[in-house]
Protein backbone atom coordinates (compact mmCIF):
# COMPACT_ATOMS: atom_id res chain seq x y z
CA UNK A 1 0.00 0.00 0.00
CA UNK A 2 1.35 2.84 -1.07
CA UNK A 3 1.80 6.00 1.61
CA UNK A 4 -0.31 9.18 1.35
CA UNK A 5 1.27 11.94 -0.28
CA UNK A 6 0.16 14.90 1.73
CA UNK A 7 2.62 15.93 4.84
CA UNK A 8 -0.72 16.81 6.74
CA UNK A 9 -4.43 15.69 7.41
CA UNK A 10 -5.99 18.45 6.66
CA UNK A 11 -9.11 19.25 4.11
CA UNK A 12 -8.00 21.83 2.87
CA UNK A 13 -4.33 19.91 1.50
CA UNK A 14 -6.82 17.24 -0.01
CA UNK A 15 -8.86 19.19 -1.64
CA UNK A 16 -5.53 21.30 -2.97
CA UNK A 17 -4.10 17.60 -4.08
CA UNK A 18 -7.49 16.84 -5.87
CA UNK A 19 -7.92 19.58 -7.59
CA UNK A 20 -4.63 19.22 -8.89
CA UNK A 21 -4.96 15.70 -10.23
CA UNK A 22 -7.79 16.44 -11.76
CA UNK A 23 -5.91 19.39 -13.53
CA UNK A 24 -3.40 17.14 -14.81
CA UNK A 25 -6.03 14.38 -16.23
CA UNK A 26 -8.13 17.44 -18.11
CA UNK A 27 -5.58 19.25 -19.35
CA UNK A 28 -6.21 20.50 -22.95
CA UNK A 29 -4.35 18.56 -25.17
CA UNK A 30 -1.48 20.02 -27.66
CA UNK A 31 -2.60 21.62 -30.50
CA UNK A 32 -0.87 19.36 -32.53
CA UNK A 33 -3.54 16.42 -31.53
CA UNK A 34 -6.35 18.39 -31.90
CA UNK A 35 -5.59 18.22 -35.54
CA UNK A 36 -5.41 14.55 -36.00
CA UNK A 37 -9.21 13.07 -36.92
CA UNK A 38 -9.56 9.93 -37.70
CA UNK A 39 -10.79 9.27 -41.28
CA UNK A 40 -13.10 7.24 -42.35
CA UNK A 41 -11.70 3.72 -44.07
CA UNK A 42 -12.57 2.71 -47.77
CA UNK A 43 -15.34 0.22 -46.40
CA UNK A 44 -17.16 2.67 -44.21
CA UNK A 45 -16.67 5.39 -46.75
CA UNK A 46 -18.47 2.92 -49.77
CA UNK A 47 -20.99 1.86 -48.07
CA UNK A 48 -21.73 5.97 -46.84
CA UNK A 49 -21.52 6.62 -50.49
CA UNK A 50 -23.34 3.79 -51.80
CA UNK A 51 -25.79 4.55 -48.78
CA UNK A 52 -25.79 8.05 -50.79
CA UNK A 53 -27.09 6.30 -53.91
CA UNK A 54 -29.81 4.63 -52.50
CA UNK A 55 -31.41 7.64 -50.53
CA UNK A 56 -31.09 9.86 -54.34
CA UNK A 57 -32.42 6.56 -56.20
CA UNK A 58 -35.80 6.50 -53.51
CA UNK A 59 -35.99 10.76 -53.91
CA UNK A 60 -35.53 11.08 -50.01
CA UNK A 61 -32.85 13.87 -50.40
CA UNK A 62 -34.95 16.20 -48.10
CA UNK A 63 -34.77 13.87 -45.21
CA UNK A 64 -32.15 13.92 -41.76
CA UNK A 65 -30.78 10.33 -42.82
CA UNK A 66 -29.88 11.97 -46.62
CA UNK A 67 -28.06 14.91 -44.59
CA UNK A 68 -26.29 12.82 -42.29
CA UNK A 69 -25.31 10.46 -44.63
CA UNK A 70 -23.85 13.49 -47.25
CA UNK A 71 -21.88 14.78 -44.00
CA UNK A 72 -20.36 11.35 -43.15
CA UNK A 73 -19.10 11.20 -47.27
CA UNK A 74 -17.74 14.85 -47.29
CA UNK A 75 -16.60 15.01 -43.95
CA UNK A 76 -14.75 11.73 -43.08
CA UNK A 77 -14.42 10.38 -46.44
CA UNK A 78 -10.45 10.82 -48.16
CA UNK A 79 -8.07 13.05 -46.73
CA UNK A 80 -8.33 16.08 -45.34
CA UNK A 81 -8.59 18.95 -47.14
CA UNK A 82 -10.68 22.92 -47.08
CA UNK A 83 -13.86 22.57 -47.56
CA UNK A 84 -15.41 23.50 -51.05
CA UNK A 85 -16.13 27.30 -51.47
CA UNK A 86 -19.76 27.18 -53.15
CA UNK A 87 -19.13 28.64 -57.15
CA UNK A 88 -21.11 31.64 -58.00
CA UNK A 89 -25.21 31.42 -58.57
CA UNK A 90 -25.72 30.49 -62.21
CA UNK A 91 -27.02 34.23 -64.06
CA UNK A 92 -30.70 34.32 -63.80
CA UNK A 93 -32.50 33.03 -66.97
CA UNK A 94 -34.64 35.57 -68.69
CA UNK A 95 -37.09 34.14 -71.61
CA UNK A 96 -36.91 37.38 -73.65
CA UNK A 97 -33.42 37.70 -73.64
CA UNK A 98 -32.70 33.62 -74.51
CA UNK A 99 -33.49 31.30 -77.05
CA UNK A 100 -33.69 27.61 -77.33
CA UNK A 101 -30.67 25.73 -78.21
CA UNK A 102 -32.26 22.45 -79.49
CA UNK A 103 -35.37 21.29 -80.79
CA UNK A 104 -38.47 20.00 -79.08
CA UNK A 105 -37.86 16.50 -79.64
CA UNK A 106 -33.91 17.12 -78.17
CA UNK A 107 -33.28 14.50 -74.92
CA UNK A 108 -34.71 15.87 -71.58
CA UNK A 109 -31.94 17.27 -69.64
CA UNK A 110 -30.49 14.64 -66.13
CA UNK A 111 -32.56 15.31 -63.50
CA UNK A 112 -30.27 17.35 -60.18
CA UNK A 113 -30.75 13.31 -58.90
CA UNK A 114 -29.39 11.51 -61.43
CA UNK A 115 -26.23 13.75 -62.20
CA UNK A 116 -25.38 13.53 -58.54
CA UNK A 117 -26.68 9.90 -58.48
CA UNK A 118 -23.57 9.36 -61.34
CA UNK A 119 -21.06 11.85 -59.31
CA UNK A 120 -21.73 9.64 -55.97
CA UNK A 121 -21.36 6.32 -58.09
CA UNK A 122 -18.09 7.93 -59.58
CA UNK A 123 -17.04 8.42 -55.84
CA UNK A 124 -17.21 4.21 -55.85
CA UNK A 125 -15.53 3.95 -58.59
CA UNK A 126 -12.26 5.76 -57.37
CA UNK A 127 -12.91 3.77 -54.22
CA UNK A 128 -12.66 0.37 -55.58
CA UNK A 129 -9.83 1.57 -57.72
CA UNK A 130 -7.66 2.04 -54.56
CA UNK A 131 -7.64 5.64 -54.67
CA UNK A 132 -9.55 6.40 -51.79
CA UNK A 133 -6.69 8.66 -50.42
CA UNK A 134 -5.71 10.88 -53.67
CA UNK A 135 -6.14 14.22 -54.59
CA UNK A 136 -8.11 12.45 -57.34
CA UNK A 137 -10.89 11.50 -54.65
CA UNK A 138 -10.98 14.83 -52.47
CA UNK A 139 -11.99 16.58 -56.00
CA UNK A 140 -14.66 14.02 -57.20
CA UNK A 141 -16.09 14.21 -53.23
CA UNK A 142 -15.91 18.05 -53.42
CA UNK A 143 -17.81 18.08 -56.66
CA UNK A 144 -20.71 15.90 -54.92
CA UNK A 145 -21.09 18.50 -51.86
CA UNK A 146 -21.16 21.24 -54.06
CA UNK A 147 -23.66 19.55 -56.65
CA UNK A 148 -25.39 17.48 -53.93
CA UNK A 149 -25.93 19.16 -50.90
CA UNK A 150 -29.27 18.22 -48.78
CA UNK A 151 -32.36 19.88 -49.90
């Protein structure tokens, strides 16, 4: 058994010693650890992207599961890196001013689901092709919270 520390019994040296543990055990860490997050792995990061896919395939992109899903892909997924800066709102369309490019009969244009159903599926792609830690990825997951964020 190991002998008491304190030279007397008094409360008030107990209390001193106590606080002073307890300073010691909650000390702020360094800086430097503060900076280190753990990343997501490729399996947890497919199956939050192909988790993605799903909730744009069923149209549930309004819901909490969509928008905690999309901040599990852009937040954990790859390395670190800044976060995107949104581009500049697309000029405002006026019909005097514009004409149409194609005919009636041209192709419908992708829905804002399907184009981020294929940048999501691209995401899986780069995954399976080892490159889950490349500059490669942070771009193509960049481009999906800019073109994909929750509705």
């Amino acid at each position: 058994m190991m002998a008491p520390i304190l030279c007397s019994g008094s409360r008030h040296h107990v209390l001193s010693a106590t606080f002073f543990a307890a300073a010691l055990v909650f000390a702020p860490l360094p800086s430097s650890a503060t900076k280190m997050v753990p990343r997501s792995g490729e399996k947890s990061c497919r199956e939050a992207v192909n988790g993605l896919i799903s909730l744009l395939d069923a149209k549930t992109d309004n819901t909490a599961l969509y928008r905690d899903t999309y901040g599990i892909v852009v937040n954990t997924c790859g390395l670190v890196s800044p976060a995107p800066k949104p581009k500049d709102p697309p000029l405002e369309h006026d019909p005097e001013k514009w004409k149409p490019v194609f005919r009636e009969d041209h192709a419908p244009a992708k829905s804002h689901r399907d184009a981020c159903h294929d940048l999501a599926a691209a995401l899986v792609d780069l995954i399976e092709d080892g490159k889950h830690n490349t500059a490669v990825f942070v771009k193509a997951r960049d481009d999906v919270a800019l073109a994909c964020p929750p509705r």
